[in-house]
PDB file of N, CA and C in Angstrom:
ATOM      1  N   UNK A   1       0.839  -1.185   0.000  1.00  0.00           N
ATOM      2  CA  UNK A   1       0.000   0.000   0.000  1.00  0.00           C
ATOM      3  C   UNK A   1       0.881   1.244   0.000  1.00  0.00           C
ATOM      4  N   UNK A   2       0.258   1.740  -1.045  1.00  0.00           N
ATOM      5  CA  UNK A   2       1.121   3.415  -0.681  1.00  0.00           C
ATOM      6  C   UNK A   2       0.114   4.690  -0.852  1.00  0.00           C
ATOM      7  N   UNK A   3       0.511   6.079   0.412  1.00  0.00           N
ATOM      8  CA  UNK A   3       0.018   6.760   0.464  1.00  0.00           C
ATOM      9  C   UNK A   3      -0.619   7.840  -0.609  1.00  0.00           C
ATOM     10  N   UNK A   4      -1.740   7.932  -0.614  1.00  0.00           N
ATOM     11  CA  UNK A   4      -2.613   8.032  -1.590  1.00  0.00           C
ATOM     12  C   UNK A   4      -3.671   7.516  -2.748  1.00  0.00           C
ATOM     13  N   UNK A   5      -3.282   5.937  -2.001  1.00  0.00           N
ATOM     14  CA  UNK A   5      -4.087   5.028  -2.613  1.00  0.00           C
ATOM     15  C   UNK A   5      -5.302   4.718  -1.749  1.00  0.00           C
ATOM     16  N   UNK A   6      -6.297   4.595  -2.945  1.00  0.00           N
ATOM     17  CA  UNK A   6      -8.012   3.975  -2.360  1.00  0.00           C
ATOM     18  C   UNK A   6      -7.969   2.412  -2.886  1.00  0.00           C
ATOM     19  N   UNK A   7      -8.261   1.943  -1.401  1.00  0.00           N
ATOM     20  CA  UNK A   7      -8.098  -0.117  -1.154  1.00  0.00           C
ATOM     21  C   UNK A   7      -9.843  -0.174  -0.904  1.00  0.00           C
ATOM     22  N   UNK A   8     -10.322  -1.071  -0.882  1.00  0.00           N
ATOM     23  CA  UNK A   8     -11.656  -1.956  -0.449  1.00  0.00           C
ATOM     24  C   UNK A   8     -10.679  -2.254   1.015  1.00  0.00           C
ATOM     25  N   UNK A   9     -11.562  -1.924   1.821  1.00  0.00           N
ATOM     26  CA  UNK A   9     -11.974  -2.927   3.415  1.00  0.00           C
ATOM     27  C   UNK A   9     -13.262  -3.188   3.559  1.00  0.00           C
ATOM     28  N   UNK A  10     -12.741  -3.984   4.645  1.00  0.00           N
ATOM     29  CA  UNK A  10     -13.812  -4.427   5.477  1.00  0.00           C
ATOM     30  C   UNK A  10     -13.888  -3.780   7.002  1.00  0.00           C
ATOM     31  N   UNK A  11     -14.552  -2.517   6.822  1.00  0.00           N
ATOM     32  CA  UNK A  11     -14.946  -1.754   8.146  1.00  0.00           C
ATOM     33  C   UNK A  11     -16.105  -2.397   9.491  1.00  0.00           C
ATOM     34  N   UNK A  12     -16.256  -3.373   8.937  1.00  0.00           N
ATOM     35  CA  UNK A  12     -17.045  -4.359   9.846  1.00  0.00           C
ATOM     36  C   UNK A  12     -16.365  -4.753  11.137  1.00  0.00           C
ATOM     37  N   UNK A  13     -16.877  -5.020  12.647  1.00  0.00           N
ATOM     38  CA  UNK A  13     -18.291  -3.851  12.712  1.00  0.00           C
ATOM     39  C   UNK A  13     -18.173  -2.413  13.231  1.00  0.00           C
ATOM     40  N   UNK A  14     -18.692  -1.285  12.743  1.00  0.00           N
ATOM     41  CA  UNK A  14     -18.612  -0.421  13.240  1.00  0.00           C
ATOM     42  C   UNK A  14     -19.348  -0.191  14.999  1.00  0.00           C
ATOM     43  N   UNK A  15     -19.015   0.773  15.400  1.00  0.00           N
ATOM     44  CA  UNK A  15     -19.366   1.405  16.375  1.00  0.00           C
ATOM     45  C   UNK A  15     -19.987   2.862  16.312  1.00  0.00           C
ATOM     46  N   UNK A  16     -20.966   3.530  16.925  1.00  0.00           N
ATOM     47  CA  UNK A  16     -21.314   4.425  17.356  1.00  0.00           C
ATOM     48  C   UNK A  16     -21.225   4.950  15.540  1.00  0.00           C
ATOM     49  N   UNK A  17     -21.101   6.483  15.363  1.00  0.00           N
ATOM     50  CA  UNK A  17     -21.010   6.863  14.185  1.00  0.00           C
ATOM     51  C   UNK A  17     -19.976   7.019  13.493  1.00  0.00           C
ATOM     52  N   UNK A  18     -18.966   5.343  13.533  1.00  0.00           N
ATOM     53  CA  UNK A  18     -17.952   5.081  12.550  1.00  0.00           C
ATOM     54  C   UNK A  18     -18.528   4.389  11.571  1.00  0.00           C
ATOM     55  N   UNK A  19     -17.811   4.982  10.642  1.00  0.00           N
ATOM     56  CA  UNK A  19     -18.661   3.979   8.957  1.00  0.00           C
ATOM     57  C   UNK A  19     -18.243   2.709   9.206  1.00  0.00           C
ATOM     58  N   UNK A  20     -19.041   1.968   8.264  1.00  0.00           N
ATOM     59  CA  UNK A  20     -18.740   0.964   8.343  1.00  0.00           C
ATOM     60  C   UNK A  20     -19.292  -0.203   7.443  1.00  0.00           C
ATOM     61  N   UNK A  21     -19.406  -1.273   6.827  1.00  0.00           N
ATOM     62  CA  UNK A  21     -19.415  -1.974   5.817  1.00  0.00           C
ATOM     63  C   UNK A  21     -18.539  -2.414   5.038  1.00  0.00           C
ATOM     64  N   UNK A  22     -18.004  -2.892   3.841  1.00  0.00           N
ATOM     65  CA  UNK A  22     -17.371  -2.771   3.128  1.00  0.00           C
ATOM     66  C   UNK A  22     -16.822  -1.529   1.944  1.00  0.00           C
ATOM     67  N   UNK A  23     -16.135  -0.715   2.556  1.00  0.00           N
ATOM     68  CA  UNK A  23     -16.141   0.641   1.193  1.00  0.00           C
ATOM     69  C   UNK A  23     -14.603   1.115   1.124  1.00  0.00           C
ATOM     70  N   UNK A  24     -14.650   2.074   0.529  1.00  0.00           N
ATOM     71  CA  UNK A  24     -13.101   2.810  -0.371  1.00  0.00           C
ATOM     72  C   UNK A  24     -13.048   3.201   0.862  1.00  0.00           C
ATOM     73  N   UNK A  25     -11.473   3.101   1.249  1.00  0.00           N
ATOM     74  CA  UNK A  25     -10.611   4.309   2.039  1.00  0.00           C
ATOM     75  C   UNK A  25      -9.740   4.640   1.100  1.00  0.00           C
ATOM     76  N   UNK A  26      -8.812   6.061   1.831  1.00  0.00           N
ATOM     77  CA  UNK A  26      -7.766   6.686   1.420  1.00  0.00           C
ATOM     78  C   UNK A  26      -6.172   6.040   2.311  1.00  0.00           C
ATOM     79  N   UNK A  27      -5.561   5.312   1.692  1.00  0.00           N
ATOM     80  CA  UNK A  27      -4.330   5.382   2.662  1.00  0.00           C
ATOM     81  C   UNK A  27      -3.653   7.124   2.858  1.00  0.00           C
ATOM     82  N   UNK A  28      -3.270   7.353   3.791  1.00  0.00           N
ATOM     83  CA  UNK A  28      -2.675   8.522   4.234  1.00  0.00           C
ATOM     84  C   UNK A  28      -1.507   8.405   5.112  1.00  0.00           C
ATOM     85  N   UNK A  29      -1.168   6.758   5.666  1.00  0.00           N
ATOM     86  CA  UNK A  29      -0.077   7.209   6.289  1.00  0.00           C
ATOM     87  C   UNK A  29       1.420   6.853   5.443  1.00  0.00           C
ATOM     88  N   UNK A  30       2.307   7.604   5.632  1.00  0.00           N
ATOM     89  CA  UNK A  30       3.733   7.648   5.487  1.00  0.00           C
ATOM     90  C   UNK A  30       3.721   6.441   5.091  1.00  0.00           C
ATOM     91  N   UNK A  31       4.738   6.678   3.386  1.00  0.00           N
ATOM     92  CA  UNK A  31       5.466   5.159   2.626  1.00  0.00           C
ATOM     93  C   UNK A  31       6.376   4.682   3.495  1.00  0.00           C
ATOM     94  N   UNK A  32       7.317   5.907   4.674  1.00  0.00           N
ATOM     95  CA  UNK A  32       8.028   4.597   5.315  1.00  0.00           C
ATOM     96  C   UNK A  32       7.134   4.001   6.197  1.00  0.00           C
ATOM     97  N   UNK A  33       6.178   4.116   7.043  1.00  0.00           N
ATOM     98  CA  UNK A  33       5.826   3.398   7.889  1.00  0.00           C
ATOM     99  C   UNK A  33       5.020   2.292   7.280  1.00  0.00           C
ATOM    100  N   UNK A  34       4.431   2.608   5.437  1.00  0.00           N
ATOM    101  CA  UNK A  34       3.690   1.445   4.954  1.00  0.00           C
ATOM    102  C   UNK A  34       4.746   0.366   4.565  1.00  0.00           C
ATOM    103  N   UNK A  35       6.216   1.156   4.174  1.00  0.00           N
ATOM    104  CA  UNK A  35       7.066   0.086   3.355  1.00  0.00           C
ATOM    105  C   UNK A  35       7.805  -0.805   4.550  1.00  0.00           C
ATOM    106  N   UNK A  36       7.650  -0.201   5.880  1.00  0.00           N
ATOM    107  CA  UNK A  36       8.252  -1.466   7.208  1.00  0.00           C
ATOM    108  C   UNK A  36       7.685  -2.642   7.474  1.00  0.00           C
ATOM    109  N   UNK A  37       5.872  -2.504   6.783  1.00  0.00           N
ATOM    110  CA  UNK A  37       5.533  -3.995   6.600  1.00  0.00           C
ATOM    111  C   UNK A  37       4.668  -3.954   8.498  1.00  0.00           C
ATOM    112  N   UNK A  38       4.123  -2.115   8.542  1.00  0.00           N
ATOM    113  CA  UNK A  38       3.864  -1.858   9.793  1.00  0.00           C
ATOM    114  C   UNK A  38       2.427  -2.764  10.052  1.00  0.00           C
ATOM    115  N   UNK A  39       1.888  -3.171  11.176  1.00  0.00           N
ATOM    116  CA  UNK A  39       0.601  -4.095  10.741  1.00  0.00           C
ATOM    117  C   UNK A  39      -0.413  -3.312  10.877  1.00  0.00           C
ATOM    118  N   UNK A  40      -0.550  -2.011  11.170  1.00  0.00           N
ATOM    119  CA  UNK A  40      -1.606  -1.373  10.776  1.00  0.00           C
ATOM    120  C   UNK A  40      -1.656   0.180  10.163  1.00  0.00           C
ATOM    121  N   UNK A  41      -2.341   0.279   9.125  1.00  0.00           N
ATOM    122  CA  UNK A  41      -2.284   1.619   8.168  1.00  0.00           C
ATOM    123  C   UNK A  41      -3.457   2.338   8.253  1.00  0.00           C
ATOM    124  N   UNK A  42      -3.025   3.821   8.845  1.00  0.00           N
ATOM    125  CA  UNK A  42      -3.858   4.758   9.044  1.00  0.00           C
ATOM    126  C   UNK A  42      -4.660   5.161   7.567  1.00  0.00           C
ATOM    127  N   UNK A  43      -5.947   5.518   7.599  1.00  0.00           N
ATOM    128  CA  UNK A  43      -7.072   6.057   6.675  1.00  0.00           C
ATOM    129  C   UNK A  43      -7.689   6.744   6.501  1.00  0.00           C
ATOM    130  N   UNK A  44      -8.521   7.520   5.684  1.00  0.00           N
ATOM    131  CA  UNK A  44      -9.647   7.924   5.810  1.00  0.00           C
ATOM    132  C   UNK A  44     -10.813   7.360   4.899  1.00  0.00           C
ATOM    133  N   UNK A  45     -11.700   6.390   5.870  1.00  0.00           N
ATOM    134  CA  UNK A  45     -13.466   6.685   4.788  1.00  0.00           C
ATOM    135  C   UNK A  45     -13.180   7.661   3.518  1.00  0.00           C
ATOM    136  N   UNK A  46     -14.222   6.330   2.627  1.00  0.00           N
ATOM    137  CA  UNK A  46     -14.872   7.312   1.704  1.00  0.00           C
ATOM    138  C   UNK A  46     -16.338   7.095   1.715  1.00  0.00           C
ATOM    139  N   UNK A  47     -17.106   7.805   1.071  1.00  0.00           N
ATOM    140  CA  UNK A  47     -18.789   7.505   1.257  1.00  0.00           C
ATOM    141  C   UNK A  47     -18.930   7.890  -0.236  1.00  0.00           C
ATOM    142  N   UNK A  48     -20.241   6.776  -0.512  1.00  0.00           N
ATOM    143  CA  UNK A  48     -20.537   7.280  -1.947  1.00  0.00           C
ATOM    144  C   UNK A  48     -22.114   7.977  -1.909  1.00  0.00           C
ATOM    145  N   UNK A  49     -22.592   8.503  -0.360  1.00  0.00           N
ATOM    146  CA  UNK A  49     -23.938   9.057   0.093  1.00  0.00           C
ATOM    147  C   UNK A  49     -23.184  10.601  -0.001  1.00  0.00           C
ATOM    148  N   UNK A  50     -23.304  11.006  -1.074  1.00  0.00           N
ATOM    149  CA  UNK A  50     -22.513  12.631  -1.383  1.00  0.00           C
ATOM    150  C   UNK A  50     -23.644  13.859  -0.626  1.00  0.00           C
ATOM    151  N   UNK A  51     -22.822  14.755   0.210  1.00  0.00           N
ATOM    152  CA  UNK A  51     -23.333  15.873   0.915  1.00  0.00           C
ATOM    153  C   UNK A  51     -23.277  16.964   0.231  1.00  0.00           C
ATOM    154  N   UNK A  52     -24.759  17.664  -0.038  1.00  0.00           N
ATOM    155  CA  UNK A  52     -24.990  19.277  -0.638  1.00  0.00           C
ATOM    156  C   UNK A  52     -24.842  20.109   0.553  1.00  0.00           C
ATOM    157  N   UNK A  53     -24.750  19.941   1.336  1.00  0.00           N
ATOM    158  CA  UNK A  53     -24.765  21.076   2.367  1.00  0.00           C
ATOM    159  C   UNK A  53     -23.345  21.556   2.464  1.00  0.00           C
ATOM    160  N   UNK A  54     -23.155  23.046   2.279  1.00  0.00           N
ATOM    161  CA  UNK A  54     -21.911  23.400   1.931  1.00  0.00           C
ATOM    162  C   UNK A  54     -21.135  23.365   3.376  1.00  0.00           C
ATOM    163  N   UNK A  55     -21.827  23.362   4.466  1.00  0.00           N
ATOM    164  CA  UNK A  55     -21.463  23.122   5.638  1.00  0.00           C
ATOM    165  C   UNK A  55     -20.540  21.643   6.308  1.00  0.00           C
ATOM    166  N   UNK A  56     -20.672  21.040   5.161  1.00  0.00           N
ATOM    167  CA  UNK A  56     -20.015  19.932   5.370  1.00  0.00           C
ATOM    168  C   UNK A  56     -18.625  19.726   4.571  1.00  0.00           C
ATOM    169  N   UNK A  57     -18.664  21.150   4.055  1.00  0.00           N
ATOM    170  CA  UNK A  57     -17.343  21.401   3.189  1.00  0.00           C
ATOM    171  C   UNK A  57     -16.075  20.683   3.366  1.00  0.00           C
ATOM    172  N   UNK A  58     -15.909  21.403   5.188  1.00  0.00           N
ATOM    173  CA  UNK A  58     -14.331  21.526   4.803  1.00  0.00           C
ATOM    174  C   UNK A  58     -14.337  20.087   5.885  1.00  0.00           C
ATOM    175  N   UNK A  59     -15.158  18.869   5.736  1.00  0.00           N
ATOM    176  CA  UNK A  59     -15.131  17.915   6.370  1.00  0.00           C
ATOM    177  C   UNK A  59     -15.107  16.387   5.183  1.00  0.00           C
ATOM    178  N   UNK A  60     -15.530  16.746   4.053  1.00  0.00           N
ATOM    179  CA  UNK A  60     -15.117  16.255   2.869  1.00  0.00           C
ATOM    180  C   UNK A  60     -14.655  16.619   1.777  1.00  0.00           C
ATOM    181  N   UNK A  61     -14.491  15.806   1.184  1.00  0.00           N
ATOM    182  CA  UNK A  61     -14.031  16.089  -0.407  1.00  0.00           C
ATOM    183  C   UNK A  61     -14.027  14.941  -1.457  1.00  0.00           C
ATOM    184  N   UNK A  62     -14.801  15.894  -2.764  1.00  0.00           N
ATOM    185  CA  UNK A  62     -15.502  14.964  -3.501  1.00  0.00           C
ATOM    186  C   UNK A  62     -14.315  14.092  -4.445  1.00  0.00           C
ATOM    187  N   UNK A  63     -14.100  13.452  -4.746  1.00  0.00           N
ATOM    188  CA  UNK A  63     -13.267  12.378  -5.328  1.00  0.00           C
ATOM    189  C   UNK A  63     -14.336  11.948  -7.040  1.00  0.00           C
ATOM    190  N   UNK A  64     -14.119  12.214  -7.799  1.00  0.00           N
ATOM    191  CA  UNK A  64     -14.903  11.815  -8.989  1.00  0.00           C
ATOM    192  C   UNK A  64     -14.647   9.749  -8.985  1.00  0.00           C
ATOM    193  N   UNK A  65     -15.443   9.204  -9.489  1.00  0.00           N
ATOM    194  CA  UNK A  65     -15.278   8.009 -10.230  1.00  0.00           C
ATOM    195  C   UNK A  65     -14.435   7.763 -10.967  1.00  0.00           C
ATOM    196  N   UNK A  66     -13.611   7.041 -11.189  1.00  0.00           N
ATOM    197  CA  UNK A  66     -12.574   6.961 -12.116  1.00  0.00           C
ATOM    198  C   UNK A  66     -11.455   5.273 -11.779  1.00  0.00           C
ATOM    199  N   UNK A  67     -10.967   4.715 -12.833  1.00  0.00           N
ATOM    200  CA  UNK A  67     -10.368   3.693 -12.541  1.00  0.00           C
ATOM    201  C   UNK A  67     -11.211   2.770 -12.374  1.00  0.00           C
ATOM    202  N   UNK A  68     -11.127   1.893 -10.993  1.00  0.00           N
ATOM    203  CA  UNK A  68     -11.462   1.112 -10.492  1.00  0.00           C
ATOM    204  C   UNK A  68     -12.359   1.423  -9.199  1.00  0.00           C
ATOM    205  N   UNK A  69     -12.479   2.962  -9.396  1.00  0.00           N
ATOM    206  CA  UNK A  69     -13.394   3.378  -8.256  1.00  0.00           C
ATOM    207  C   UNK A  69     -14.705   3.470  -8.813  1.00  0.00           C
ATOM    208  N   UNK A  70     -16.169   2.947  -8.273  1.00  0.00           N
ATOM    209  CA  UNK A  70     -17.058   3.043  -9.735  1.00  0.00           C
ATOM    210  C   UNK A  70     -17.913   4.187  -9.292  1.00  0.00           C
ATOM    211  N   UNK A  71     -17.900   4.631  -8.328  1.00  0.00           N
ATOM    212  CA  UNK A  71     -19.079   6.218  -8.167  1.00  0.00           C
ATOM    213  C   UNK A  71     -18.319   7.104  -7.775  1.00  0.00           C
ATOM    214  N   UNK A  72     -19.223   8.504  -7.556  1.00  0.00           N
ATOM    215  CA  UNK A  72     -18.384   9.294  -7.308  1.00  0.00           C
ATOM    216  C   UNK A  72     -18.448   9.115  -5.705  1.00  0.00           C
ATOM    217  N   UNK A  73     -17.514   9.791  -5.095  1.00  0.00           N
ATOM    218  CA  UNK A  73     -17.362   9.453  -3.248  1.00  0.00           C
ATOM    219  C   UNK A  73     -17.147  10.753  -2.804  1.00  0.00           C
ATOM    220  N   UNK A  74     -16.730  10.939  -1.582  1.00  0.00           N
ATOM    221  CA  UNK A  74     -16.693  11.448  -0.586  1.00  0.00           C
ATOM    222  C   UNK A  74     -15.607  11.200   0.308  1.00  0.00           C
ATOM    223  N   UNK A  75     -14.689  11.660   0.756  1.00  0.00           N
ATOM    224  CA  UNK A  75     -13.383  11.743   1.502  1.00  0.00           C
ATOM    225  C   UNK A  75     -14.054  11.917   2.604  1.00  0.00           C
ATOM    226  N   UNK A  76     -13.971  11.269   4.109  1.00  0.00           N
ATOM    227  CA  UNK A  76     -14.636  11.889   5.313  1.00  0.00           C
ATOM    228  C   UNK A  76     -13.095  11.740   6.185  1.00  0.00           C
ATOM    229  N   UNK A  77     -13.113  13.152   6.081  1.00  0.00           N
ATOM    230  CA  UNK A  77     -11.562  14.070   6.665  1.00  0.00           C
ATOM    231  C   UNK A  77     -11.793  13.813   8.175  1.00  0.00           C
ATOM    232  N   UNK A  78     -13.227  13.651   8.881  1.00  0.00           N
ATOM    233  CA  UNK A  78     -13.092  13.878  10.417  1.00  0.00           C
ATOM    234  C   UNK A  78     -13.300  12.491  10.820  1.00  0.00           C
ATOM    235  N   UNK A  79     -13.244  11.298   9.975  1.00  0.00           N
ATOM    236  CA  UNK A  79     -13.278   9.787  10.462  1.00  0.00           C
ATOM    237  C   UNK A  79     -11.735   9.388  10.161  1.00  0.00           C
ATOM    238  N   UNK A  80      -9.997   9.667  10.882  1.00  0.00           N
ATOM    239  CA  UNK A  80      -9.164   9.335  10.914  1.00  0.00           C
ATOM    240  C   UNK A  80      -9.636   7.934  11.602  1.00  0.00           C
ATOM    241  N   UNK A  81      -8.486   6.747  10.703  1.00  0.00           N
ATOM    242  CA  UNK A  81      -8.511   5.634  11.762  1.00  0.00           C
ATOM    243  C   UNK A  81      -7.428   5.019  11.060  1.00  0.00           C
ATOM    244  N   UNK A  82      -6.852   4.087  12.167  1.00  0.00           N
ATOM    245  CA  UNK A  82      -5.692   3.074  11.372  1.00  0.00           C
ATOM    246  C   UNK A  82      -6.244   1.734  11.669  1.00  0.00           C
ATOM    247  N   UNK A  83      -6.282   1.187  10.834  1.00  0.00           N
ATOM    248  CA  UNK A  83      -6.958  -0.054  10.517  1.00  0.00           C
ATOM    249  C   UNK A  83      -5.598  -1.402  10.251  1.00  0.00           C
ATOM    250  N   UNK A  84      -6.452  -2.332  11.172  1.00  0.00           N
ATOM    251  CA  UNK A  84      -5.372  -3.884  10.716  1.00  0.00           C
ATOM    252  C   UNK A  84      -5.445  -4.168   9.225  1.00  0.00           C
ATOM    253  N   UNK A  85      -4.000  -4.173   8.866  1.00  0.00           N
ATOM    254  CA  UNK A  85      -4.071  -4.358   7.432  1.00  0.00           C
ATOM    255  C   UNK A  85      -4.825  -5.759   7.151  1.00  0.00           C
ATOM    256  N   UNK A  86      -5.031  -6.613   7.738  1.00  0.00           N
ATOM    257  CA  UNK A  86      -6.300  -8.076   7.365  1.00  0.00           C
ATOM    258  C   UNK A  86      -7.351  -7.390   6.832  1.00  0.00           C
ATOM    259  N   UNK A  87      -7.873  -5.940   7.166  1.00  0.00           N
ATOM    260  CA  UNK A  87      -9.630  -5.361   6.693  1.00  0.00           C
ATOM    261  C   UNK A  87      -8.851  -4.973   5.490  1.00  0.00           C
ATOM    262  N   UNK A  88      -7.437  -5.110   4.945  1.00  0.00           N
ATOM    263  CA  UNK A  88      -7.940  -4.669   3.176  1.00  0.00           C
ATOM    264  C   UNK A  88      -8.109  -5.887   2.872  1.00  0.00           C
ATOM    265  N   UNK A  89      -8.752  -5.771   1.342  1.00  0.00           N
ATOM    266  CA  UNK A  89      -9.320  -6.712   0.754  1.00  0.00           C
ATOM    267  C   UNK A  89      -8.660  -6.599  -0.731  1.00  0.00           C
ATOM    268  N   UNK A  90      -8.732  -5.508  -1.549  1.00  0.00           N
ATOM    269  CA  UNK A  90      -8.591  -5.234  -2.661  1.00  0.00           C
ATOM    270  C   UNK A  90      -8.245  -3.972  -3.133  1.00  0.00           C
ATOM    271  N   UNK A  91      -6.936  -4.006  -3.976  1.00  0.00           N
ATOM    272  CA  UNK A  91      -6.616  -2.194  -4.488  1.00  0.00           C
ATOM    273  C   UNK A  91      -5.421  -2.729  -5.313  1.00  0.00           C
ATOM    274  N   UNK A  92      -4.952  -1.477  -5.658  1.00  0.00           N
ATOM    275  CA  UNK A  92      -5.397  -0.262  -5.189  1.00  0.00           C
ATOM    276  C   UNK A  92      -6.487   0.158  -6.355  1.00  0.00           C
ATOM    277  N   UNK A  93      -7.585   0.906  -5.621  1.00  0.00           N
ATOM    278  CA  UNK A  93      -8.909   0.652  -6.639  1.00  0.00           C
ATOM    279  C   UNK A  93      -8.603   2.193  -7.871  1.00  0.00           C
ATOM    280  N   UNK A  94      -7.497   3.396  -7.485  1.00  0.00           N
ATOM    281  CA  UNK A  94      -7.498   4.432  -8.028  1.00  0.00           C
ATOM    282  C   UNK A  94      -6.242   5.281  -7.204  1.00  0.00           C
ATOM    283  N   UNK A  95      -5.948   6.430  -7.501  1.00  0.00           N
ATOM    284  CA  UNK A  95      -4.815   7.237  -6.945  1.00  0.00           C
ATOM    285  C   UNK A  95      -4.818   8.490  -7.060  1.00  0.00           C
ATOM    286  N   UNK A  96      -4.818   8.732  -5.957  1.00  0.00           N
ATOM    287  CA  UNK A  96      -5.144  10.545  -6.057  1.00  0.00           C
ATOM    288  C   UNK A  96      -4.101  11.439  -6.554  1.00  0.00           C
ATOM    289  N   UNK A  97      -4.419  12.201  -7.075  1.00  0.00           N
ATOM    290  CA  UNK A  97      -3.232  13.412  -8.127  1.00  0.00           C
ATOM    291  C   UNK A  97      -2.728  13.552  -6.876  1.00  0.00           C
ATOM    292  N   UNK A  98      -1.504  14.649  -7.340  1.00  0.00           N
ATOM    293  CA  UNK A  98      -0.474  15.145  -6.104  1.00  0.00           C
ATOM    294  C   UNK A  98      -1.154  16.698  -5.728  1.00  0.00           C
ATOM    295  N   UNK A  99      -2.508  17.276  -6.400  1.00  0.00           N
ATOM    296  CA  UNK A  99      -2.912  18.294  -6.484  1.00  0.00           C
ATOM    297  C   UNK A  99      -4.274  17.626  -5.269  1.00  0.00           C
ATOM    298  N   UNK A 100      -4.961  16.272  -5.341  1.00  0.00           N
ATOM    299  CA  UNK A 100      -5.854  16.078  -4.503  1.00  0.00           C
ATOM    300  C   UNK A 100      -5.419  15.816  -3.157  1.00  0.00           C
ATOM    301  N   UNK A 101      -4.038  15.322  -3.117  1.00  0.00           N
ATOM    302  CA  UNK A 101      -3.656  15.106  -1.980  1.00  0.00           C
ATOM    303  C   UNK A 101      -3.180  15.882  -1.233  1.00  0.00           C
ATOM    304  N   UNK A 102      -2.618  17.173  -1.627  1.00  0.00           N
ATOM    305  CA  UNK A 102      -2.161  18.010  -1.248  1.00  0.00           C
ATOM    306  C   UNK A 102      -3.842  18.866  -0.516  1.00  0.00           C
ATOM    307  N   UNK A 103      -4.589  18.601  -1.170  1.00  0.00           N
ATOM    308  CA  UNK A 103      -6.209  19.087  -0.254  1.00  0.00           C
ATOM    309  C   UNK A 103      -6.777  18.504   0.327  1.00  0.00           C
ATOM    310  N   UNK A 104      -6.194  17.275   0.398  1.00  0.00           N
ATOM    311  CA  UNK A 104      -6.659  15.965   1.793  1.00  0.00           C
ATOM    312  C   UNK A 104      -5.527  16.766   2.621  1.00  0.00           C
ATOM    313  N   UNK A 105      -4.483  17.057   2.618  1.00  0.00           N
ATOM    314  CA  UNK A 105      -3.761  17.364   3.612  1.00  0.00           C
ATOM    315  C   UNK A 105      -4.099  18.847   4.269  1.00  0.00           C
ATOM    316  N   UNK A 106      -4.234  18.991   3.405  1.00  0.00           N
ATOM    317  CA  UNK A 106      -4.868  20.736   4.255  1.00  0.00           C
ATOM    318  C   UNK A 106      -5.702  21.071   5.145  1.00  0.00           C
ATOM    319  N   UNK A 107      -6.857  20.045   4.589  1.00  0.00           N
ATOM    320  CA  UNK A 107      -8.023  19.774   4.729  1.00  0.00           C
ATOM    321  C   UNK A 107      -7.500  19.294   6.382  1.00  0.00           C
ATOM    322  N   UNK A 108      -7.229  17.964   6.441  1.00  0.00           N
ATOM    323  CA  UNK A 108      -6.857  17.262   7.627  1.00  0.00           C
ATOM    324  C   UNK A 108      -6.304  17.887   8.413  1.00  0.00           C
ATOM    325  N   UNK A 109      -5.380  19.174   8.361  1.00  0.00           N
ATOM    326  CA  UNK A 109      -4.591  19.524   9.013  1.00  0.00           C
ATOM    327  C   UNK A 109      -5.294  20.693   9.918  1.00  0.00           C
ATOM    328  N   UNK A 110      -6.531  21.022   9.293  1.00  0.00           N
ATOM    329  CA  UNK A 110      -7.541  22.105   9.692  1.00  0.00           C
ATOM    330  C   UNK A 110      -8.487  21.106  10.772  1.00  0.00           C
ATOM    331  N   UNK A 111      -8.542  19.727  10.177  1.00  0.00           N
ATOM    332  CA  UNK A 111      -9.803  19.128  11.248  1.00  0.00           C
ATOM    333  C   UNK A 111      -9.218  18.774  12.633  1.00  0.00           C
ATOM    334  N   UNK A 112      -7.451  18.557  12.020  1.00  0.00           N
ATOM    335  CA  UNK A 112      -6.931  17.725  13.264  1.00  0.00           C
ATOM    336  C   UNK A 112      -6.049  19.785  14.181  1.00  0.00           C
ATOM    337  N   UNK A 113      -6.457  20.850  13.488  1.00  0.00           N
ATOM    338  CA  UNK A 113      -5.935  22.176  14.432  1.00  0.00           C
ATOM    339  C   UNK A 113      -4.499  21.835  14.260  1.00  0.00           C
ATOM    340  N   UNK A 114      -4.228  21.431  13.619  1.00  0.00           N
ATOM    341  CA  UNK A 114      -2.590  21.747  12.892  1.00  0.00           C
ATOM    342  C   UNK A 114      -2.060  22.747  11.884  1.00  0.00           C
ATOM    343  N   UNK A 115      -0.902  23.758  12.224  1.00  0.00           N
ATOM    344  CA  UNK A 115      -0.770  24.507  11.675  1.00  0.00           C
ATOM    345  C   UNK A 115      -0.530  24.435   9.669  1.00  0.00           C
TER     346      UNK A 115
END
């Protein structure tokens, strides 16, 4: 896995209002900590239930369909989690430009109050 790639898991079972089912994440953590063979890789959800409320702006971001991803999705910036690499299943399904990732990071860096 490398950072910036969308895998299939298995988010099963969730808790409280963590997603959950089988759907796209974003890997986000660090190639060295993915290339040490670490046993679990931090994420973010994606959702393909897309939000009009502009209020939910700067808490997602829309990701078009493309590749092996088949709808359009949803980045959910305020569901960080690192997950046992056993819940991937399948990828990498697509890869975000160096222009989208660079607005997952911004983005994140605003939810998590980092300068």
């Amino acid at each position: 896995m490398k950072r910036g790639e969308v895998w299939l898991v298995n988010l099963n079972p969730s808790r409280g209002t963590e997603p959950g089912k089988v759907r796209p994440v974003l890997v986000i953590q660090s190639d060295g900590l993915n290339d040490q063979q670490h046993p679990s890789t931090v994420i973010l959800p994606l959702s393909t239930r897309l939000a009009d409320d502009p209020a939910a702006a700067p808490l997602r971001l829309r990701l078009p369909a493309r590749e092996r991803l088949e709808s359009d999705s949803e980045i959910l910036l305020d569901q960080v989690r690192a997950l046992d690499n056993r819940r991937f299943l399948e990828g990498p399904l697509t890869h975000l430009t160096p222009a989208e990732l660079a607005q997952v990071d911004r983005r994140l860096r605003a939810v998590l109050g980092m300068p």
